[in-house]
Protein backbone atom coordinates (compact mmCIF):
# COMPACT_ATOMS: atom_id res chain seq x y z
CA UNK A 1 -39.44 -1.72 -8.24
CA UNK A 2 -37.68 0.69 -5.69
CA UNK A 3 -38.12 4.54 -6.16
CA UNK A 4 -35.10 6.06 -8.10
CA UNK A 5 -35.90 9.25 -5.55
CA UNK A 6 -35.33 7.20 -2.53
CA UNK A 7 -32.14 4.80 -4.25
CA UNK A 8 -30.56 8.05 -5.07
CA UNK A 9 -31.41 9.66 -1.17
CA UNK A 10 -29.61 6.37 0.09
CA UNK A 11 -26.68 6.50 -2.53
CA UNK A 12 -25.82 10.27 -1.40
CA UNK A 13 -26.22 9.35 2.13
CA UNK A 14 -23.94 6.32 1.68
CA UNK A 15 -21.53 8.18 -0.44
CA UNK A 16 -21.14 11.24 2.40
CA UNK A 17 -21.29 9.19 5.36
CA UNK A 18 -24.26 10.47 6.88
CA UNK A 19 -27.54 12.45 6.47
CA UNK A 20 -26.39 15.73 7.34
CA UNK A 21 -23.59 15.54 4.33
CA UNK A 22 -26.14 14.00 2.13
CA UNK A 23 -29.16 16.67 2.70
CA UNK A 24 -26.74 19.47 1.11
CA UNK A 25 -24.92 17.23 -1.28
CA UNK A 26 -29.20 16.85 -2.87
CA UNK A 27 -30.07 20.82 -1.85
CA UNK A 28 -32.53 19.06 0.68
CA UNK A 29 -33.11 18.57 4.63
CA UNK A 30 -31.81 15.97 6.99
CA UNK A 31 -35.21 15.18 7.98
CA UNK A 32 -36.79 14.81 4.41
CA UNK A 33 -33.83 12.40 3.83
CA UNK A 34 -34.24 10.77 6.95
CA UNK A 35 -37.57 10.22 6.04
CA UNK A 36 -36.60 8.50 2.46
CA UNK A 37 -33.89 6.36 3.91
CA UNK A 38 -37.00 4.93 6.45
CA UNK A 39 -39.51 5.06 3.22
CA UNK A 40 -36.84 2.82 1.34
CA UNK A 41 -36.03 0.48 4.31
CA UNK A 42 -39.83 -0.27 4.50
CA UNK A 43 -39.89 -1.54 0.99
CA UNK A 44 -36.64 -3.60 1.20
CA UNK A 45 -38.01 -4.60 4.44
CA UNK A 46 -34.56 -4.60 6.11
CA UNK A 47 -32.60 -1.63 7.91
CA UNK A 48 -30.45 -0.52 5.67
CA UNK A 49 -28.43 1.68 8.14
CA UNK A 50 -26.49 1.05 11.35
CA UNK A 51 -26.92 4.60 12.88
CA UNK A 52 -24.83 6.01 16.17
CA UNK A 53 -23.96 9.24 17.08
CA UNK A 54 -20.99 9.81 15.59
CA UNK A 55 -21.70 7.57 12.82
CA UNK A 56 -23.91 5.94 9.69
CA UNK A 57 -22.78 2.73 8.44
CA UNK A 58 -24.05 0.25 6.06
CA UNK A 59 -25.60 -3.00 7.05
CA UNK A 60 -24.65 -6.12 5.03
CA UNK A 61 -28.41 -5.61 3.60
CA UNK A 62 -27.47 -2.01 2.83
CA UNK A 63 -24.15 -3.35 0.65
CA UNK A 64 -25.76 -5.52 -0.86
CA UNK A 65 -28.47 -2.78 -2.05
CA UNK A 66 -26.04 -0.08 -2.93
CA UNK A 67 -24.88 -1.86 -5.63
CA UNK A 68 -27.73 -2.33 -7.32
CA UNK A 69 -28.77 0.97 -6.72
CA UNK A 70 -25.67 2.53 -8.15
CA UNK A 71 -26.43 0.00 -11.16
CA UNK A 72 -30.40 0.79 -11.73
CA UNK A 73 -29.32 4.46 -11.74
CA UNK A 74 -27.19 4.58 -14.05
CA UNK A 75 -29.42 2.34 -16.30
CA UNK A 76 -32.02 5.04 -15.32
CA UNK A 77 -29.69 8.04 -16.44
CA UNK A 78 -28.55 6.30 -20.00
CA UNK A 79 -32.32 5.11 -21.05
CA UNK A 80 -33.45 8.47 -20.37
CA UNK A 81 -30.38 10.14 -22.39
CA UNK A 82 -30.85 7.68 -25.04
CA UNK A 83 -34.51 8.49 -25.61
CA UNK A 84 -34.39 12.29 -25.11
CA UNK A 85 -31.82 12.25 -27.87
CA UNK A 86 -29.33 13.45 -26.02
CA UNK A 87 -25.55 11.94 -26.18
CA UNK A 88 -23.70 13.46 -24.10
CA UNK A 89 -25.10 14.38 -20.33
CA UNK A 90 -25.24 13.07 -16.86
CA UNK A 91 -22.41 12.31 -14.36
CA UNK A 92 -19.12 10.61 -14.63
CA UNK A 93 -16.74 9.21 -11.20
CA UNK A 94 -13.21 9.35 -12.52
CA UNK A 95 -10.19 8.20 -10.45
CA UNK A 96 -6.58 9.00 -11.43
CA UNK A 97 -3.41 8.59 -9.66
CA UNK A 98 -2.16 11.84 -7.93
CA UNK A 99 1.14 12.05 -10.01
CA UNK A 100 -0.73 12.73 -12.80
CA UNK A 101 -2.71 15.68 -11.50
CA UNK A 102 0.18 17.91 -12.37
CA UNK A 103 -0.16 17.77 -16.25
CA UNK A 104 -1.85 15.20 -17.89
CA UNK A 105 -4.98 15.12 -15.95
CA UNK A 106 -5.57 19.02 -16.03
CA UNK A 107 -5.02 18.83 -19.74
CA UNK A 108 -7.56 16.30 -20.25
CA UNK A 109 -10.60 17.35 -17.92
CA UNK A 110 -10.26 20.67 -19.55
CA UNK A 111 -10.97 19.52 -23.42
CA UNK A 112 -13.28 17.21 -21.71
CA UNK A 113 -15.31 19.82 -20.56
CA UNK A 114 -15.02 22.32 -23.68
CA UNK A 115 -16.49 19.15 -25.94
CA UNK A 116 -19.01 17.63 -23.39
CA UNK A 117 -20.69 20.77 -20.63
CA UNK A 118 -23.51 18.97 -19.79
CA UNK A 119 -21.78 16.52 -18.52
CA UNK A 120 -20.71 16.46 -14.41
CA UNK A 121 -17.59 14.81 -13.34
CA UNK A 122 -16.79 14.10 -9.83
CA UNK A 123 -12.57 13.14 -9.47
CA UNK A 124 -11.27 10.62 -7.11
CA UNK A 125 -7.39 11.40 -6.41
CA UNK A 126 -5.63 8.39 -5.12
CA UNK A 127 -3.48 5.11 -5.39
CA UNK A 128 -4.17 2.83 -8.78
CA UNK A 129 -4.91 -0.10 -6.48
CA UNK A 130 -7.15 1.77 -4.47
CA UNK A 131 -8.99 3.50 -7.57
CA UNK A 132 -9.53 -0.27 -9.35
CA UNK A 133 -11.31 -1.25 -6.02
CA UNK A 134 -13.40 1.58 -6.01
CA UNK A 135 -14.31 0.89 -9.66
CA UNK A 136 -15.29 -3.12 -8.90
CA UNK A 137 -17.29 -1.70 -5.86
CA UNK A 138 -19.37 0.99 -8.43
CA UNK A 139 -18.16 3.74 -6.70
CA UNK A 140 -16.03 4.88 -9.70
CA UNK A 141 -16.92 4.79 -13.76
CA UNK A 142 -13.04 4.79 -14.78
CA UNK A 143 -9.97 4.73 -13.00
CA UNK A 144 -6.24 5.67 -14.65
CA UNK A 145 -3.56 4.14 -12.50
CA UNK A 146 -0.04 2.46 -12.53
CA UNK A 147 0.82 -0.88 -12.45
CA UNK A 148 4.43 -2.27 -12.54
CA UNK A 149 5.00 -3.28 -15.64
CA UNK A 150 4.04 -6.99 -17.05
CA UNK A 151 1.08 -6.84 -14.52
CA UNK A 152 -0.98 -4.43 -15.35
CA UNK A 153 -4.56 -4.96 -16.80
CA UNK A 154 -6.88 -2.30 -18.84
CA UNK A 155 -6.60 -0.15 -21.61
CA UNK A 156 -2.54 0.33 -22.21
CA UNK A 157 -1.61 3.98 -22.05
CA UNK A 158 2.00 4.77 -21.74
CA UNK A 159 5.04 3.72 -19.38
CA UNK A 160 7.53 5.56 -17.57
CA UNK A 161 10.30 5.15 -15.36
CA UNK A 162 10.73 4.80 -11.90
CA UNK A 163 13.54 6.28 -9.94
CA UNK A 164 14.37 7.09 -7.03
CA UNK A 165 14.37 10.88 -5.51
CA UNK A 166 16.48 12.29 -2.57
CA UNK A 167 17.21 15.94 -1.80
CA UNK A 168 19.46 18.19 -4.62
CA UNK A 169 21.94 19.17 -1.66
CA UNK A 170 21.82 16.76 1.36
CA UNK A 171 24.34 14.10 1.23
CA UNK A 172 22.87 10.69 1.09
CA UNK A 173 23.12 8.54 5.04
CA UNK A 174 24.70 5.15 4.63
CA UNK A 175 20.87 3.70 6.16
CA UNK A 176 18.88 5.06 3.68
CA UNK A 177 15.47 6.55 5.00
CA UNK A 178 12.75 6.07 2.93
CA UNK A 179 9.25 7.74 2.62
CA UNK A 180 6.28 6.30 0.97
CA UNK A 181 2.92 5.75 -0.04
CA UNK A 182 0.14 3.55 2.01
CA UNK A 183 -0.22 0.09 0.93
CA UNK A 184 -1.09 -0.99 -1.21
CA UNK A 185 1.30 0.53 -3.70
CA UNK A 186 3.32 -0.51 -6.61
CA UNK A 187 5.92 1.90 -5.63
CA UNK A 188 6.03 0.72 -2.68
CA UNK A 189 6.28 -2.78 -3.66
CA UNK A 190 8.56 -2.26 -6.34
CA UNK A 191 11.46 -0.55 -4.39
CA UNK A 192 11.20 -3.00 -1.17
CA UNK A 193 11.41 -5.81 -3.63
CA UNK A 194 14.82 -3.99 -5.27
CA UNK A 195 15.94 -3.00 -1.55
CA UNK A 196 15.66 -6.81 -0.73
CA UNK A 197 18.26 -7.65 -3.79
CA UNK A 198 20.97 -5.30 -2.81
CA UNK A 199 23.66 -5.06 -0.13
CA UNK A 200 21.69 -1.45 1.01
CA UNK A 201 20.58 -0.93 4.49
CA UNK A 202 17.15 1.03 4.97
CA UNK A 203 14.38 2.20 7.03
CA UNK A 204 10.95 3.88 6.39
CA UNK A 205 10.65 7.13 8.37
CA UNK A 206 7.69 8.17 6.40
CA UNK A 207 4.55 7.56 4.96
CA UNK A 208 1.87 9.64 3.15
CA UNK A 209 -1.00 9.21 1.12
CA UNK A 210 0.34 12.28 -1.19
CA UNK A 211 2.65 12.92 -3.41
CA UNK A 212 3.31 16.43 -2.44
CA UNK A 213 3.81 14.63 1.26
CA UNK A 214 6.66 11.96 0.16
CA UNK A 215 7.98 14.48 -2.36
CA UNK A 216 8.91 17.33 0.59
CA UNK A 217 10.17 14.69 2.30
CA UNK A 218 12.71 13.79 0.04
CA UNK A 219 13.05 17.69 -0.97
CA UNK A 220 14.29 17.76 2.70
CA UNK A 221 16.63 15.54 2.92
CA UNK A 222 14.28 13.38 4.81
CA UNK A 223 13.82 10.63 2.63
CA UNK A 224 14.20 9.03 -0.41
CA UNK A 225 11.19 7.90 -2.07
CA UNK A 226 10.46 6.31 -5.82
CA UNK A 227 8.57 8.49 -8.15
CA UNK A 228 8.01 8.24 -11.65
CA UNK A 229 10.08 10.40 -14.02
CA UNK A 230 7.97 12.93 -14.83
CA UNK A 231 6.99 14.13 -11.23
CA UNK A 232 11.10 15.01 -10.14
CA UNK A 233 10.53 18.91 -9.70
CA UNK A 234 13.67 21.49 -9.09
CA UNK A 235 15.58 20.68 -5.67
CA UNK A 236 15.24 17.06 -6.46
CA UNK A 237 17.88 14.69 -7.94
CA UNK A 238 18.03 11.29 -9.45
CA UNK A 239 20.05 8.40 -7.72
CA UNK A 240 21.36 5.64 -10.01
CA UNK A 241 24.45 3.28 -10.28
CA UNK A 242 26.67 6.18 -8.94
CA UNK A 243 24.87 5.63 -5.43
CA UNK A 244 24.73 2.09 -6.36
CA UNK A 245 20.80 2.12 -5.92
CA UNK A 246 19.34 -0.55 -7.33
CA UNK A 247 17.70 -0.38 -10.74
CA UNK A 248 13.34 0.31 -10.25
CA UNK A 249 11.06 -1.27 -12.84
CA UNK A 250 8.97 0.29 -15.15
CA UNK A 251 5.51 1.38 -14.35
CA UNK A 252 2.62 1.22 -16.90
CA UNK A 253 -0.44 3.32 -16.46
CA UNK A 254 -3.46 1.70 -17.36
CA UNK A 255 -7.16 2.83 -18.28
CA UNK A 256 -10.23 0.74 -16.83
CA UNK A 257 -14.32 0.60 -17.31
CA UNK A 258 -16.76 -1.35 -16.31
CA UNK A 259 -17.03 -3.04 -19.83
CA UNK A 260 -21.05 -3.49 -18.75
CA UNK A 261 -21.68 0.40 -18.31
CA UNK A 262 -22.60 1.50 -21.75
CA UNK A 263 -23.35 5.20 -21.14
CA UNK A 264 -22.01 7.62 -24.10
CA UNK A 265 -20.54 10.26 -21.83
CA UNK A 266 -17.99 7.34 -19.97
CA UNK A 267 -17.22 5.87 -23.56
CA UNK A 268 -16.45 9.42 -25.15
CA UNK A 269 -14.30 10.64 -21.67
CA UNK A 270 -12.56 6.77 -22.07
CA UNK A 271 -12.13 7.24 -25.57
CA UNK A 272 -10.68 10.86 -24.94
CA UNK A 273 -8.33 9.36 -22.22
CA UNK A 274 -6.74 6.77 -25.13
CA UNK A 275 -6.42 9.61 -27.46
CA UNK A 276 -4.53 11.70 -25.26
CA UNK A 277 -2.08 9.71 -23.34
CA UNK A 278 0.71 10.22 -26.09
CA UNK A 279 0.50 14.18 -26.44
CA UNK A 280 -0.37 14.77 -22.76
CA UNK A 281 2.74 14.44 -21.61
CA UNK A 282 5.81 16.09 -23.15
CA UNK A 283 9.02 14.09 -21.86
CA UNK A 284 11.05 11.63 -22.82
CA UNK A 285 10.41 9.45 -19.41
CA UNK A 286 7.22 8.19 -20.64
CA UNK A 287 6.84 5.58 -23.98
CA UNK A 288 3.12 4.91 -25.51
CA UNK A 289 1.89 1.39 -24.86
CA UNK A 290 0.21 0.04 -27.82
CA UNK A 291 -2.20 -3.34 -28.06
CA UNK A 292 -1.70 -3.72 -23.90
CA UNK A 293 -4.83 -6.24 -23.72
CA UNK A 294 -7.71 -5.57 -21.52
CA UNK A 295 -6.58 -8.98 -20.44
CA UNK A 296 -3.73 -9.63 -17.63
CA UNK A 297 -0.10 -9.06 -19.87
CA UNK A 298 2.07 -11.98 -20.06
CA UNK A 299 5.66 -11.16 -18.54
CA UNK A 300 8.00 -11.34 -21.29
């Protein structure tokens, strides 16, 4: 049986990318983890680390390992809750999709924390397909993303429209320039696959991994870009069938767990998450999604 001391030295270290981030990230010393990461290889009896200058990486042994580290301790963490008495403690890895951070997400992590202190949670802002990797590599406990509608998979939330946002006072070019996220992204894929069905000649001028990034673009006059409903902010406006855009689908956010991890704190935040999603958000752009099957939904 490995040390949960030393899995939990090589977790941080593999987590920050090096020993340096990882001795502050456990209030230690680069050489006392250094010396935990060589403890741990000699019981695995493999290097577990491909170190350089500039660098630590993983070896293939060392991916294989992480996973069951992450796994034995979290096992560790809910056995000891679970016998202390204790419900509600330990750590939680949430990932949500950036559009959300303005209002929903806010709202949430805030009760969250009023009902449950003891409990740390470390956020993940990024791309749904992005976040539901992360959570099938165990390097995130839930993930709330978007999926365009008919393919998404979890825990139904609510969906909301798509549409397309250019500048408030910049006349729209006849070769539309369009900013976007990094692929993978249902955005993205969604308003290339409408852009391929129309008559409209385009061009991508921009990409960012943020919202705020393809949002000042089209603010600008820069770009156009498809956001969902609720994230069009003053200076933005809406183009429809009076541009003759073509029509974006639906997007459906989705929540998703490991079903296997059976800790207290991730079912109460997951349960918390369901609860919410229909008060959350005050517009009429989003609809709650009721009985969406943890399954794959059927298009209709």
């Amino acid at each position: 049986m490995f040390d949960t001391t030393l899995l939990r030295t090589f977790v941080a270290v593999a987590e920050c990318g090096g020993f340096t981030n990882a001795a502050k990230l456990l209030n230690s010393t680069q050489s006392t983890v250094s010396a935990q990461i060589q403890r741990l290889e000699e019981e695995a009896g493999h290097s577990l680390f491909v170190r350089s200058t500039r660098s630590v990486q993983l070896t293939s042994t060392g991916e294989t390992l992480l996973g069951y580290a992450r796994t034995i301790l979290r096992l560790n963490e809910d056995a000891r809750m679970r016998l202390s008495g204790v419900r509600h403690a330990g750590r939680i890895r949430i990932g949500a999709n950036e559009d959300l951070t303005d209002k929903w997400l806010p709202k949430v992590l805030s009760r969250f924390g009023r009902e449950y202190p003891e409990v740390e949670v470390e956020l993940e802002i990024g791309i749904g397909p992005r976040l539901f990797e992360m959570l099938e590599t165990q390097e995130l406990d839930l993930a709330v993303g978007s999926f365009c509608k008919g393919r998404a998979e979890g825990r139904g939330l609510w969906s909301e429209r798509l549409v397309w946002a250019f500048s408030a006072s910049v006349e729209l070019p006849l070769v539309l320039p369009l900013a976007f996220f990094p692929e993978p992204c249902p955005y993205r894929e969604a308003a290339l696959r409408a852009l391929a069905g129309s008559q409209k000649r385009w061009r991508i001028v921009s990409t960012s991994s943020s919202l705020a990034g393809v949002r000042a673009a089209a603010m600008a006059g820069l770009a156009l870009t498809p956001l969902p409903l609720q994230t069009i902010r003053p200076g933005l406006r809406i183009l429809g069938t009076k541009e003759k855009m073509p029509r974006l689908p639906e997007i459906e956010y989705v929540l998703k767990a490991k079903e296997t991890d059976t800790r207290p704190a991730v079912s109460a935040l997951a349960n918390l998450i369901q609860g919410t999603a229909t008060t959350a958000i005050s517009t009429d752009a989003v609809t709650p999604l009721e009985g969406l099957s943890t399954r794959r939904r059927e298009k209709s």
